[in-house]
C-alpha atoms as a PDB file:
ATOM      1  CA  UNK A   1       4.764 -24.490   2.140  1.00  0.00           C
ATOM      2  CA  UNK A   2       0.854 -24.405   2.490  1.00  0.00           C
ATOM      3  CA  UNK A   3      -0.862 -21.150   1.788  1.00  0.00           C
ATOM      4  CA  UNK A   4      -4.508 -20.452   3.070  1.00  0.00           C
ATOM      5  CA  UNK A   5      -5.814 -17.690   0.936  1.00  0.00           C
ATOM      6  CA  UNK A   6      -8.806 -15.727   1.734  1.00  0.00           C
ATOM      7  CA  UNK A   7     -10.599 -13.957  -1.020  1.00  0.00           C
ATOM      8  CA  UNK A   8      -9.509 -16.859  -3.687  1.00  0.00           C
ATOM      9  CA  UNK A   9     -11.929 -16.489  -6.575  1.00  0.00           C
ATOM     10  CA  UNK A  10     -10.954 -12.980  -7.540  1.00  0.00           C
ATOM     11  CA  UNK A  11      -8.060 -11.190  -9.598  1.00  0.00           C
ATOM     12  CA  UNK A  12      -5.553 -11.298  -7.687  1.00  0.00           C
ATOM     13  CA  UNK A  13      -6.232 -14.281  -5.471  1.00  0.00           C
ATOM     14  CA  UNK A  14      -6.902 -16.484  -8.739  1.00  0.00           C
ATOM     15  CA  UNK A  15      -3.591 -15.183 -10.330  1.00  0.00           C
ATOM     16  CA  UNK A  16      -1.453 -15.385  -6.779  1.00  0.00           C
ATOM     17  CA  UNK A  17      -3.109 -19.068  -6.127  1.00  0.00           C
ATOM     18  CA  UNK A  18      -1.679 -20.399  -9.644  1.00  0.00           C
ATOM     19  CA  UNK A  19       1.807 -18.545  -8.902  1.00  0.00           C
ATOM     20  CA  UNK A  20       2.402 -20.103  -5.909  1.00  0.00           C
ATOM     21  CA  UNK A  21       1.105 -23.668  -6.945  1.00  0.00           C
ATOM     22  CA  UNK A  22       3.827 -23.253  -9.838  1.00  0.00           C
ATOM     23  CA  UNK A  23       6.331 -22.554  -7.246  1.00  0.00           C
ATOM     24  CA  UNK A  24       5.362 -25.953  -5.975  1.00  0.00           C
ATOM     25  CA  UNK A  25       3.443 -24.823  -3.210  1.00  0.00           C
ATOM     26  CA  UNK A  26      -0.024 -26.231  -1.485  1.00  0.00           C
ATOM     27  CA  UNK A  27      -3.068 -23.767  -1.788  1.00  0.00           C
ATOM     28  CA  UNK A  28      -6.287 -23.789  -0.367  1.00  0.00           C
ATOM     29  CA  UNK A  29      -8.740 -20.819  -0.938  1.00  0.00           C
ATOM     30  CA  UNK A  30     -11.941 -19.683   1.339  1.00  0.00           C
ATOM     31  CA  UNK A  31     -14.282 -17.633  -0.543  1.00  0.00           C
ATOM     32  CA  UNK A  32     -18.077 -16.712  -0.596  1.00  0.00           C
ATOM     33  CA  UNK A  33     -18.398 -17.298  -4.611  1.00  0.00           C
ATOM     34  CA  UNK A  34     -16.737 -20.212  -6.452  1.00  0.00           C
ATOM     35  CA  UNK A  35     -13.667 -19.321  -8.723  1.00  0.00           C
ATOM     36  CA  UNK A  36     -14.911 -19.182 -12.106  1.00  0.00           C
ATOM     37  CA  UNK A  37     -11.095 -18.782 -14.023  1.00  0.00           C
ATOM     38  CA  UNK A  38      -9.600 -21.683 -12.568  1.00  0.00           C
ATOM     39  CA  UNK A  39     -10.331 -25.663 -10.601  1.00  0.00           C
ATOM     40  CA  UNK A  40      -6.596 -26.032  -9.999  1.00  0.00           C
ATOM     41  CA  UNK A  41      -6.820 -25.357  -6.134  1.00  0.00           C
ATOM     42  CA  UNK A  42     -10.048 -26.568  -3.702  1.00  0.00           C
ATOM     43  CA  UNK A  43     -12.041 -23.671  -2.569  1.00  0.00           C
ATOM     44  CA  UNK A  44     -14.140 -23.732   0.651  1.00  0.00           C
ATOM     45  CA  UNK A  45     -17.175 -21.265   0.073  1.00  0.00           C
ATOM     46  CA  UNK A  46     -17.651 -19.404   2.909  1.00  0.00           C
ATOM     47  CA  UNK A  47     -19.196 -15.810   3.567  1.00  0.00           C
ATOM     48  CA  UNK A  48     -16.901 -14.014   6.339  1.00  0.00           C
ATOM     49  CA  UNK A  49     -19.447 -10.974   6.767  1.00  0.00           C
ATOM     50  CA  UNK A  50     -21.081 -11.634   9.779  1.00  0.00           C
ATOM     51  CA  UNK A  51     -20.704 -13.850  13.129  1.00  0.00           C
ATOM     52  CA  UNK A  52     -18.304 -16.543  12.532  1.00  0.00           C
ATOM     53  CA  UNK A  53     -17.171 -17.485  15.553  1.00  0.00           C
ATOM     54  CA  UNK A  54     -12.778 -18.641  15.459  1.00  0.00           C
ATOM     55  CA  UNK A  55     -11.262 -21.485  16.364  1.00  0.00           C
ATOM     56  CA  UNK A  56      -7.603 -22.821  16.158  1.00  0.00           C
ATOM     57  CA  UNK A  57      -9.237 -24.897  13.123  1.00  0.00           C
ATOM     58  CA  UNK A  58     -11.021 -22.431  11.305  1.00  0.00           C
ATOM     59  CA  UNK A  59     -13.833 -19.822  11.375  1.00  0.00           C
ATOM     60  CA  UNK A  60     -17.677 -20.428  11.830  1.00  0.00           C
ATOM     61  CA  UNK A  61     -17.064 -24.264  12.450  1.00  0.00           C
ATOM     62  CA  UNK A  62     -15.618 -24.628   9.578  1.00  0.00           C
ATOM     63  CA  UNK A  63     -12.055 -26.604   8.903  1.00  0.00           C
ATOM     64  CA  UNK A  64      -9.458 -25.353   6.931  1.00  0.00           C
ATOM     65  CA  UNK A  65      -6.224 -27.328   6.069  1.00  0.00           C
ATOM     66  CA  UNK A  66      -3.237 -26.336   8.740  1.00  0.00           C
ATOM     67  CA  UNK A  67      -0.969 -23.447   6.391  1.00  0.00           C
ATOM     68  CA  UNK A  68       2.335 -21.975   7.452  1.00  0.00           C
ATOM     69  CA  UNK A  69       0.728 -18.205   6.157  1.00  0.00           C
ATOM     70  CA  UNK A  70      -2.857 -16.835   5.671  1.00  0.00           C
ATOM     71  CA  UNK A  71      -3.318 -14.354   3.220  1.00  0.00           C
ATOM     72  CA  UNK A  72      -6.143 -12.213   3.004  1.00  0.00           C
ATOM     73  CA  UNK A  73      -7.627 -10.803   0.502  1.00  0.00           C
ATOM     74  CA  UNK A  74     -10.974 -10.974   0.754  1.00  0.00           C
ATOM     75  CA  UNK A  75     -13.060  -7.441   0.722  1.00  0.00           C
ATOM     76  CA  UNK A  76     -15.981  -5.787  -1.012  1.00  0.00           C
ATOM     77  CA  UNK A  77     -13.745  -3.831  -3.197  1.00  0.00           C
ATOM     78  CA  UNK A  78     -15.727  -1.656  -5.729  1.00  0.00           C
ATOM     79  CA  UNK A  79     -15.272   2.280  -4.054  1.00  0.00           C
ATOM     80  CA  UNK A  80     -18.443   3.769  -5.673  1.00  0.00           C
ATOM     81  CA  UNK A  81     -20.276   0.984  -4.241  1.00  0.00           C
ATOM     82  CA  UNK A  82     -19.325   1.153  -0.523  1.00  0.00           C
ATOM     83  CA  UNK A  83     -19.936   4.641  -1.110  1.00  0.00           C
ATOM     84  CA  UNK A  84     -23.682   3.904  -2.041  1.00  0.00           C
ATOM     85  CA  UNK A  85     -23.932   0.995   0.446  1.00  0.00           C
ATOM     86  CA  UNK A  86     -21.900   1.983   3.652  1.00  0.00           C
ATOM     87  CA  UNK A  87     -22.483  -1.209   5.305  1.00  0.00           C
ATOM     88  CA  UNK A  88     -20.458  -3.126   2.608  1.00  0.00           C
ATOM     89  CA  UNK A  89     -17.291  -0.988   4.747  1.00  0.00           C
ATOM     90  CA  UNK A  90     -18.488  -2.760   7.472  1.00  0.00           C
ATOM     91  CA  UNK A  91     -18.883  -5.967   6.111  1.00  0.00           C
ATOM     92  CA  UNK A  92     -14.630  -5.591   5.406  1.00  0.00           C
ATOM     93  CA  UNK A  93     -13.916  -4.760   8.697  1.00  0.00           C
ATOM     94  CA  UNK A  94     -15.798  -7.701   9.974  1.00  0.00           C
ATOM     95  CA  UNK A  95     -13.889 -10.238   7.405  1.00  0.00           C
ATOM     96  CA  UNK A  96     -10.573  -8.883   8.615  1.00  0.00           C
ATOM     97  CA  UNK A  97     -11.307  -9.448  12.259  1.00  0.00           C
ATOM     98  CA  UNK A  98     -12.616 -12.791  11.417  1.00  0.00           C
ATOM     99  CA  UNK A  99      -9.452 -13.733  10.197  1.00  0.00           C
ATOM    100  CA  UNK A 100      -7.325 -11.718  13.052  1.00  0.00           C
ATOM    101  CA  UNK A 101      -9.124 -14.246  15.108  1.00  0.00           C
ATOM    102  CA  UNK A 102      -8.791 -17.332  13.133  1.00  0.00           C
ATOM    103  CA  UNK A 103      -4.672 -16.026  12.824  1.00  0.00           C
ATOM    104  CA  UNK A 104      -4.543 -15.437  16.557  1.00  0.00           C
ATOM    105  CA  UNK A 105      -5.825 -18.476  17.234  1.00  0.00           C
ATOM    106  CA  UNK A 106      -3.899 -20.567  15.339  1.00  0.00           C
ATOM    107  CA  UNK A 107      -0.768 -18.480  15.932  1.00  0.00           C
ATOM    108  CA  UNK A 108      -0.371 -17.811  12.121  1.00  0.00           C
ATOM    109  CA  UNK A 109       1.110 -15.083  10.277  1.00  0.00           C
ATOM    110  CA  UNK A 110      -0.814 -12.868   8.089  1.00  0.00           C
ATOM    111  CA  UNK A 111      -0.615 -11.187   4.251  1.00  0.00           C
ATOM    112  CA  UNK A 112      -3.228  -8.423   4.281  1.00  0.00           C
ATOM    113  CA  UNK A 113      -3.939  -6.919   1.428  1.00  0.00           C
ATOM    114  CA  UNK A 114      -4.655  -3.125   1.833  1.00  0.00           C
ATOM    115  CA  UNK A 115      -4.851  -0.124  -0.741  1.00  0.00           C
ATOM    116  CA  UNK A 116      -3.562   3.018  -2.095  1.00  0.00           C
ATOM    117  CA  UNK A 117      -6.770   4.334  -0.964  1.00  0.00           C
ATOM    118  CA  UNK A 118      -5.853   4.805   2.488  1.00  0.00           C
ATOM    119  CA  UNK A 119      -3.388   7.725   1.522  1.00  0.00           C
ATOM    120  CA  UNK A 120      -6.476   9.732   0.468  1.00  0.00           C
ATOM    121  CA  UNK A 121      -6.616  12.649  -2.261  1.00  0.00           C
ATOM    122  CA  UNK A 122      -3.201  14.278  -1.054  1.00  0.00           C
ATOM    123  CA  UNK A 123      -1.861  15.243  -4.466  1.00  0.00           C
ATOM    124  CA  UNK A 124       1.653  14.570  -4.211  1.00  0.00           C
ATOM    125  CA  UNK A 125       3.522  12.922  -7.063  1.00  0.00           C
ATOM    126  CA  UNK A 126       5.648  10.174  -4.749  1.00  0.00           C
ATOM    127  CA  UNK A 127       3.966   8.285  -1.516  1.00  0.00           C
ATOM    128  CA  UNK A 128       5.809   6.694   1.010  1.00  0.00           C
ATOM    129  CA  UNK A 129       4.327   4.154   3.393  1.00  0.00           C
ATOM    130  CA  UNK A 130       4.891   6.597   6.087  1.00  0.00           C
ATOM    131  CA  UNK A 131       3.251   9.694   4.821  1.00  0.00           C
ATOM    132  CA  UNK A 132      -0.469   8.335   5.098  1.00  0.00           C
ATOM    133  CA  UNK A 133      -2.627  11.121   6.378  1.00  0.00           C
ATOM    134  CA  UNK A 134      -5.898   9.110   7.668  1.00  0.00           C
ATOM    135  CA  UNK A 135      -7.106  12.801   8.034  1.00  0.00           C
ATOM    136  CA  UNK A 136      -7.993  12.743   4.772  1.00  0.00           C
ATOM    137  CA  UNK A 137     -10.121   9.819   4.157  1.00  0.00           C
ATOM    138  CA  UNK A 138     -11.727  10.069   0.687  1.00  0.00           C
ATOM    139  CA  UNK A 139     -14.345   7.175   0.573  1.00  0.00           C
ATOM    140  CA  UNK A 140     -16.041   4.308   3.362  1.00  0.00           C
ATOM    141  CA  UNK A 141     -13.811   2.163   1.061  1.00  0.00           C
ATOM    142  CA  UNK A 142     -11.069   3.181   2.238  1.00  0.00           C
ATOM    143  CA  UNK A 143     -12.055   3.798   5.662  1.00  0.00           C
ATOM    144  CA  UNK A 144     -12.452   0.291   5.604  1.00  0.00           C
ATOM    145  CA  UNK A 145      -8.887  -0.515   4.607  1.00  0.00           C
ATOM    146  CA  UNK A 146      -7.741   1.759   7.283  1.00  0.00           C
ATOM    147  CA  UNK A 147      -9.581   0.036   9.867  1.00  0.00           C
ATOM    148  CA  UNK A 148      -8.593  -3.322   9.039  1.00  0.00           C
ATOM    149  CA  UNK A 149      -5.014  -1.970   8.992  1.00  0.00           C
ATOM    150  CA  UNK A 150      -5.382  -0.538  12.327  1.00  0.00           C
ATOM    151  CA  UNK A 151      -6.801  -3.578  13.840  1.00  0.00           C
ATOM    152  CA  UNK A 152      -3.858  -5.125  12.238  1.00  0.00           C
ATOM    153  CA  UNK A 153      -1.093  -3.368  14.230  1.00  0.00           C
ATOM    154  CA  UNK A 154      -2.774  -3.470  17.183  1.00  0.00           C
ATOM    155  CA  UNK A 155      -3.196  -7.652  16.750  1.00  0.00           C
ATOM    156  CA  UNK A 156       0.573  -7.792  16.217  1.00  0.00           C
ATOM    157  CA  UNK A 157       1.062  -5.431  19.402  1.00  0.00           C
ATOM    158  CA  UNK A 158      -1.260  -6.774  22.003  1.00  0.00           C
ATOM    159  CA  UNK A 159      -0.845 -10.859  20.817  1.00  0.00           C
ATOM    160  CA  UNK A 160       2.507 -10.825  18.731  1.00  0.00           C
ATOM    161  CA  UNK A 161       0.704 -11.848  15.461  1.00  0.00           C
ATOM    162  CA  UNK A 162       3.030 -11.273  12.736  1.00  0.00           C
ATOM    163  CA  UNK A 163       2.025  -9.652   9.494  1.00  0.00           C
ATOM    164  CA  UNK A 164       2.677  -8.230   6.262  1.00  0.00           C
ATOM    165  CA  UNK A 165       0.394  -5.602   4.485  1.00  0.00           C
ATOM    166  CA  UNK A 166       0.461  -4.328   1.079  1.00  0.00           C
ATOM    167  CA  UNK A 167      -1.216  -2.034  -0.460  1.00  0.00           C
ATOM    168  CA  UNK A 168      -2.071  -2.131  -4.038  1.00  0.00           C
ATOM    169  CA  UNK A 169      -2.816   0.179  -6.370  1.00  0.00           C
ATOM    170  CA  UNK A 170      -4.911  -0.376  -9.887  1.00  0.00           C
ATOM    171  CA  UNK A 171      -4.050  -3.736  -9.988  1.00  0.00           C
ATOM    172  CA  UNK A 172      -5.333  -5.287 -13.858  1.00  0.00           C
ATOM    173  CA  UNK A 173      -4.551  -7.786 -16.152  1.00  0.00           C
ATOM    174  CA  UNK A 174      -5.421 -11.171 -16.231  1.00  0.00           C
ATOM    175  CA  UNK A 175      -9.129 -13.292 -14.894  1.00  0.00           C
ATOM    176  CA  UNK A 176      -9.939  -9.241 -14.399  1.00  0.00           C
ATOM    177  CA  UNK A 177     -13.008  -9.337 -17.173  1.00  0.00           C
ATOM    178  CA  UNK A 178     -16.224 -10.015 -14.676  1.00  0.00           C
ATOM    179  CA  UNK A 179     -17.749  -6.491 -15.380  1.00  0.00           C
ATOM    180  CA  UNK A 180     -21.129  -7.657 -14.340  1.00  0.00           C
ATOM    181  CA  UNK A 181     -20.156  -7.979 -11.014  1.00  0.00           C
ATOM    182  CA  UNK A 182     -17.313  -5.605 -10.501  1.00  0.00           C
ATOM    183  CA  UNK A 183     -16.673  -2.543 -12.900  1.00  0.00           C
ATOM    184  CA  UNK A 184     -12.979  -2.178 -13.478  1.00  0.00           C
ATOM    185  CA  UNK A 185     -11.956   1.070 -15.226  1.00  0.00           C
ATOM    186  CA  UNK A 186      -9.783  -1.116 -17.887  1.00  0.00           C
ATOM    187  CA  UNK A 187     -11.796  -4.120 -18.655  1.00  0.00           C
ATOM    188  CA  UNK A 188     -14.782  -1.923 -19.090  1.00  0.00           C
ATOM    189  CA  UNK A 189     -12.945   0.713 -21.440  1.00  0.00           C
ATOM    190  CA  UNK A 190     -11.801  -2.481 -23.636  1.00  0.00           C
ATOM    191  CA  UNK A 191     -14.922  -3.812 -23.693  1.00  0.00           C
ATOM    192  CA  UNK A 192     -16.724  -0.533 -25.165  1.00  0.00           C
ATOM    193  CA  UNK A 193     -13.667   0.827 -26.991  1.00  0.00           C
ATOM    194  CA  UNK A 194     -13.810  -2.695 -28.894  1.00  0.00           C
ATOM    195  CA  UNK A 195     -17.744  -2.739 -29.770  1.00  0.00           C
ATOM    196  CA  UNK A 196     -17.274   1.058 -30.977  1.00  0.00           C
ATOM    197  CA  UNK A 197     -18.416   2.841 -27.844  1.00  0.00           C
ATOM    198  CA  UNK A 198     -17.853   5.962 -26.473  1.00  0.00           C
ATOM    199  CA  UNK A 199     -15.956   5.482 -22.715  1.00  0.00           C
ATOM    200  CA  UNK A 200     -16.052   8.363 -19.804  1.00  0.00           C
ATOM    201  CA  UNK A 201     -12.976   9.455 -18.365  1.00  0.00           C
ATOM    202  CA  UNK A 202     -13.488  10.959 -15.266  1.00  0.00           C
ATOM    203  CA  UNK A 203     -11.350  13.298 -14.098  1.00  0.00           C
ATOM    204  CA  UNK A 204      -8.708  14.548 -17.444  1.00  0.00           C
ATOM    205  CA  UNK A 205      -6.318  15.148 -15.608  1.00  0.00           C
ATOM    206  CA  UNK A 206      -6.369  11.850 -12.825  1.00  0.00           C
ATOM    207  CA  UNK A 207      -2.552  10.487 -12.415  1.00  0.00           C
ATOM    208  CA  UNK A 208      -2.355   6.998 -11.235  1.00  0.00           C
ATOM    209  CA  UNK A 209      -0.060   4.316 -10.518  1.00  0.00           C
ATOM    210  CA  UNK A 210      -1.226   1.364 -13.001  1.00  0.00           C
ATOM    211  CA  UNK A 211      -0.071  -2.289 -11.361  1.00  0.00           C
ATOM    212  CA  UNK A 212       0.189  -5.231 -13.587  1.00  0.00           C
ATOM    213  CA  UNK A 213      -1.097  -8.655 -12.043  1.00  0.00           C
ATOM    214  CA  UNK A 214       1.836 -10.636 -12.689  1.00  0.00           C
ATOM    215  CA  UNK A 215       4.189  -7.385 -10.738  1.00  0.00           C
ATOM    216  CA  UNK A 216       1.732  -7.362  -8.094  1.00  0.00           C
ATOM    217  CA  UNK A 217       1.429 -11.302  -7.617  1.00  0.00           C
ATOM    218  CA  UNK A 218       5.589 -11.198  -7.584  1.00  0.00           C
ATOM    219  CA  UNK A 219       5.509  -8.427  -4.728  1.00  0.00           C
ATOM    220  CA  UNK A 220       2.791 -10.715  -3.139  1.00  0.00           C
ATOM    221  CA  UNK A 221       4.474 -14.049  -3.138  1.00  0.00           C
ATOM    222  CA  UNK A 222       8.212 -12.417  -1.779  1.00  0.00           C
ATOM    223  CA  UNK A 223       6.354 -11.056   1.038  1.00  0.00           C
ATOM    224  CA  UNK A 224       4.485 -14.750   1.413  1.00  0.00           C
ATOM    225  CA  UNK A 225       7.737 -16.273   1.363  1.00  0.00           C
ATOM    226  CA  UNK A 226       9.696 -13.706   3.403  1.00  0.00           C
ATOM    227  CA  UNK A 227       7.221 -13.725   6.342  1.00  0.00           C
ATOM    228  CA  UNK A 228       7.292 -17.556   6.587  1.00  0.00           C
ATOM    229  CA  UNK A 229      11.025 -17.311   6.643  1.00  0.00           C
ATOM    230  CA  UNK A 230      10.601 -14.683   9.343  1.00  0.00           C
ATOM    231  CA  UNK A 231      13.309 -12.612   7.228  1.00  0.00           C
ATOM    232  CA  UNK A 232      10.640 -10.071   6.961  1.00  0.00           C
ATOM    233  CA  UNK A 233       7.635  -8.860   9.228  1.00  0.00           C
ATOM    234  CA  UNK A 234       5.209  -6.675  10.790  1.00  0.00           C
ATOM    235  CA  UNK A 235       6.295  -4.138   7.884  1.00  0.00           C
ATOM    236  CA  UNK A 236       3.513  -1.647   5.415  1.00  0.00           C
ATOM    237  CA  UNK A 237       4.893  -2.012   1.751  1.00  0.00           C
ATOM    238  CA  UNK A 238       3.511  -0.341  -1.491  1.00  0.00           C
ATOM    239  CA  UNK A 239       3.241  -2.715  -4.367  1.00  0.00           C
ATOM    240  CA  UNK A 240       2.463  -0.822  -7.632  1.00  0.00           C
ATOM    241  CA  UNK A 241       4.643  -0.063 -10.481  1.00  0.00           C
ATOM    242  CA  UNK A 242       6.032   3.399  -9.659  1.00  0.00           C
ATOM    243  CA  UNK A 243       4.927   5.177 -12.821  1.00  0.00           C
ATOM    244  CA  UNK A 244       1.865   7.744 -13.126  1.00  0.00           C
ATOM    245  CA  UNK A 245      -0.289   7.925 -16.280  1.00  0.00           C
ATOM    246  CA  UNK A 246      -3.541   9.444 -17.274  1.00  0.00           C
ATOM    247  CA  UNK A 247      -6.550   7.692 -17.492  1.00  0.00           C
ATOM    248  CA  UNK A 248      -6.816   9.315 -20.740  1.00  0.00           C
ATOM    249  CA  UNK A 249      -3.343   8.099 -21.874  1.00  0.00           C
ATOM    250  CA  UNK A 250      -4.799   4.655 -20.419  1.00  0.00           C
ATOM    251  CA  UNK A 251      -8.040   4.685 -22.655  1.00  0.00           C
ATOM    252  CA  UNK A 252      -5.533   5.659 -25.662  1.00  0.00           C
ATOM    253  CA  UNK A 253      -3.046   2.531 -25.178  1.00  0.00           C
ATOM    254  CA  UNK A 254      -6.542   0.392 -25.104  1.00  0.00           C
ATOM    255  CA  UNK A 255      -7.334   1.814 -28.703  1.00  0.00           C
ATOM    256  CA  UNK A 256      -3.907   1.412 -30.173  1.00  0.00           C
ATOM    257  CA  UNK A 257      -4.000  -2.324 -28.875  1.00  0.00           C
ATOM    258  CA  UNK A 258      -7.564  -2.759 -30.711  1.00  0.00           C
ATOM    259  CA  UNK A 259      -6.637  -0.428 -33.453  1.00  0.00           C
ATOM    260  CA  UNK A 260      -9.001   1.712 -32.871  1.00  0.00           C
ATOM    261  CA  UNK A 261      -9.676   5.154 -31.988  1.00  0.00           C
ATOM    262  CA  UNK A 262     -11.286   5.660 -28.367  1.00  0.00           C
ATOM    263  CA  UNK A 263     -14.104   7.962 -28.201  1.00  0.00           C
ATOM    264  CA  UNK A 264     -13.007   9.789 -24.676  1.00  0.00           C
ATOM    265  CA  UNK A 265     -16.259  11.739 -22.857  1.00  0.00           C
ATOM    266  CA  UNK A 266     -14.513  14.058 -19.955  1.00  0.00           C
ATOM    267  CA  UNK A 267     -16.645  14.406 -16.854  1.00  0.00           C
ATOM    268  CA  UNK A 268     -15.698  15.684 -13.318  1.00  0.00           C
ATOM    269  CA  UNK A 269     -14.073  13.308 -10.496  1.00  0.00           C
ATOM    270  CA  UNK A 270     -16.952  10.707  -8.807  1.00  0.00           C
ATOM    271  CA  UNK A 271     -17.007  11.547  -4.902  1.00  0.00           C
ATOM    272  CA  UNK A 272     -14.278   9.549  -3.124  1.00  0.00           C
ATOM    273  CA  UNK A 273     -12.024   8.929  -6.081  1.00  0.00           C
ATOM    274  CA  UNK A 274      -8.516   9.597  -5.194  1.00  0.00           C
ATOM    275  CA  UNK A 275      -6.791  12.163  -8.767  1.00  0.00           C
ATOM    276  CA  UNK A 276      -3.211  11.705  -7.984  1.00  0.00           C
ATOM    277  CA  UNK A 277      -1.204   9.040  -6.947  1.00  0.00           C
ATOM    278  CA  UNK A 278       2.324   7.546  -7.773  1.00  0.00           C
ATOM    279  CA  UNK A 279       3.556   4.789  -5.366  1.00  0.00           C
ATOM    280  CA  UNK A 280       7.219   4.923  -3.780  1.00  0.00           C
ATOM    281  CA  UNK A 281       8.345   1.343  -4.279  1.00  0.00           C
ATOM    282  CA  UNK A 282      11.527   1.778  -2.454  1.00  0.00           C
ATOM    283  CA  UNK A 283      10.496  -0.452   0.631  1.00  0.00           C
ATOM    284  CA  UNK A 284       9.335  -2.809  -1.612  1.00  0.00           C
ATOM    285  CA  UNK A 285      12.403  -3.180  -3.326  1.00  0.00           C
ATOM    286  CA  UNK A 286      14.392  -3.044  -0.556  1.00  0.00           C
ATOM    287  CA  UNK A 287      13.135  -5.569   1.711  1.00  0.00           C
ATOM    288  CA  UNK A 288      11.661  -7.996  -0.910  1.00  0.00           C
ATOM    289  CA  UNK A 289      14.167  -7.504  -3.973  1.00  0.00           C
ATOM    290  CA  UNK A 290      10.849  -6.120  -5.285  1.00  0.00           C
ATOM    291  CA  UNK A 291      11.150  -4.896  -9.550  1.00  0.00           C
ATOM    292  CA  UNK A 292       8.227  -4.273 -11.309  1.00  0.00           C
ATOM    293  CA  UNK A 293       9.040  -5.418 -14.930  1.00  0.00           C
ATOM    294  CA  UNK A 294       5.540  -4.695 -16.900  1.00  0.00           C
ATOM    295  CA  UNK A 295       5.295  -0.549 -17.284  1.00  0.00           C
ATOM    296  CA  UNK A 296       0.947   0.139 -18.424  1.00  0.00           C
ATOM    297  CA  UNK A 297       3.158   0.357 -22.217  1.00  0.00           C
ATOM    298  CA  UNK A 298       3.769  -3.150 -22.225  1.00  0.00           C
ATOM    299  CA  UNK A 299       0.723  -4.561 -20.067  1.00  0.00           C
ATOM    300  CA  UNK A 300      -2.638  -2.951 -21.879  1.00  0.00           C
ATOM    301  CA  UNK A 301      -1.766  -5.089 -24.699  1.00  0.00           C
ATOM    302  CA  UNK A 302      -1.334  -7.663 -22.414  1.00  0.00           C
ATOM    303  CA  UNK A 303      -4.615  -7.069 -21.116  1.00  0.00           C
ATOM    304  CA  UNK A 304      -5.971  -6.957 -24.126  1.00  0.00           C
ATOM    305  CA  UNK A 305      -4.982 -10.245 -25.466  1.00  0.00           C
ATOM    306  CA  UNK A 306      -6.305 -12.194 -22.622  1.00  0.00           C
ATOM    307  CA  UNK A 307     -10.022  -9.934 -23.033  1.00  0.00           C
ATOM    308  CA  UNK A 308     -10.244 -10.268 -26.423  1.00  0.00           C
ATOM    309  CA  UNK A 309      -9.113 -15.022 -25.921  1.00  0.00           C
ATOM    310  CA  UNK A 310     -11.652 -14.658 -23.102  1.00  0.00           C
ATOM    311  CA  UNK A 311     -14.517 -13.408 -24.895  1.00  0.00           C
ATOM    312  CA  UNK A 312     -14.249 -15.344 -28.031  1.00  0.00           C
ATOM    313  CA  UNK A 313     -14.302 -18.648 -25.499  1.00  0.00           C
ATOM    314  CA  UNK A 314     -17.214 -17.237 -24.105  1.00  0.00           C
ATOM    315  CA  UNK A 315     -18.923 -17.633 -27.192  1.00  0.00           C
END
């Protein structure tokens, strides 16, 4: 099968991109920055921001190899950022309907990779797909993901495009150590709880739903393979682990995997940040055979390791 990913060169599209070429699939990526983890897969760089007009070959005049499924993962994904710079919320929603158009055009199914953001700060413990409240919008981040959900649906009603969308939550682990350009809560605390600093929680008492790569890649690539089938589609499914933890409990496994003892500074919630969530996998397991096999006990060390091999390369 040949998979055109969009959003290649980051986390998740690096990790999925090497699953699914072990699985003896072909892989092309499309991305505005070259993938610095990996050359195992050709990359066309290509910013999807603005005006790039579709065609049943590819977007802005640009040609991408024919695929069976498009996924698309491509977004401006830091939520304190968009919040700063609104017009990076934008900038998602005009990537997604890029590649609506591109799919339409082509007549090609779509992954889309969406976020637990979109539920908002509704405190419960367990959320379903179906108990999304856009009501309560926390962040232009999310707003974002909601719109390119929306325009989603309405693709598959109005011009039968089918589609898959997942949305993630915390998703760390491996190729997830480029701080400089986007600050993830768990590379960042390993990187100051191992030189000796002190790390902010924010929020003590913040609940939420830790994904390992390799759990969320597995969710991603049953869905791929599903929707090409046509076994499964035009279907919202929450890919996380299931489990709740602290961020404090977080920062703690970090220190016990670096033997060391965090320093934890408490400070109030940032505007837009979501305090409790806890996905219901159900759906996921359900329709994809979907397990989760890597609880936050078992993948900060994990995480760990690969830091601590990365940075001594980098040296």
């Amino acid at each position: 099968m040949r998979i055109l990913i969009f959003g290649s060169s980051g986390q998740i599209g690096t990790n999925l991109a090497l699953r699914l070429l072990a699985d003896g699939h072909e892989v092309t990526g499309v991305d505005k920055r070259a993938n610095t983890w990996t050359d195992c897969f050709p990359t066309l760089l290509q910013d999807l921001s603005g005006n790039c007009p579709a065609s049943e070959s590819g977007l802005g005049g640009a040609e991408y190899p024919r695929p069976d499924v498009v996924v698309h993962l491509a977004a401006n994904a830091k939520v304190h950022q968009l919040v700063r710079e609104p017009h990076r919320a934008l900038e998602n929603i005009t990537i997604t309907f890029n590649v609506l158009e591109y799919c339409r055009r082509a007549r090609l199914p779509l992954v889309f990779s969406s976020s637990r953001e979109v539920y908002g700060d509704i405190h419960r413990f367990a959320t379903a797909e179906a108990s999304a409240d856009f009501a309560y919008t926390e962040s232009t981040y999310s707003a974002s993901k909601i719109a390119g959900e929306a325009l989603i649906y309405s693709y598959a009603r109005c011009y039968g495009l089918p589609y898959l969308v997942f949305r993630f939550s915390n998703v760390y682990g491996r190729f997830d150590n480029d701080i400089e350009r986007m600050e993830r809560v768990i590379p960042l605390f390993i990187r100051r709880i191992a030189a000796n600093q002190p790390i902010t929680v924010f929020g003590p008492d913040k609940v939420l739903d830790f994904t390992y790569v390799d759990d969320c890649v597995d969710g991603i690539t049953r869905g791929v393979v599903a929707l090409a089938a046509g076994h499964v589609q035009n279907e919202t499914i929450n890919l996380a682990c299931g489990q709740g933890n602290t961020l404090v409990r977080m920062a703690e496994l970090v220190g016990q995997a670096l033997g060391k003892t965090p320093q934890i500074n408490v400070a109030p919630t940032q505007l837009g940040e979501v305090t409790r969530y806890v996905a219901d996998i159900s759906k996921a397991k359900a329709l994809l055979g979907y397990a989760p096999q890597v609880p936050l006990e078992a993948g900060i060390p994990r995480a760990v390791a690969w830091s601590r091999e990365w940075e001594a390369r980098r040296q």
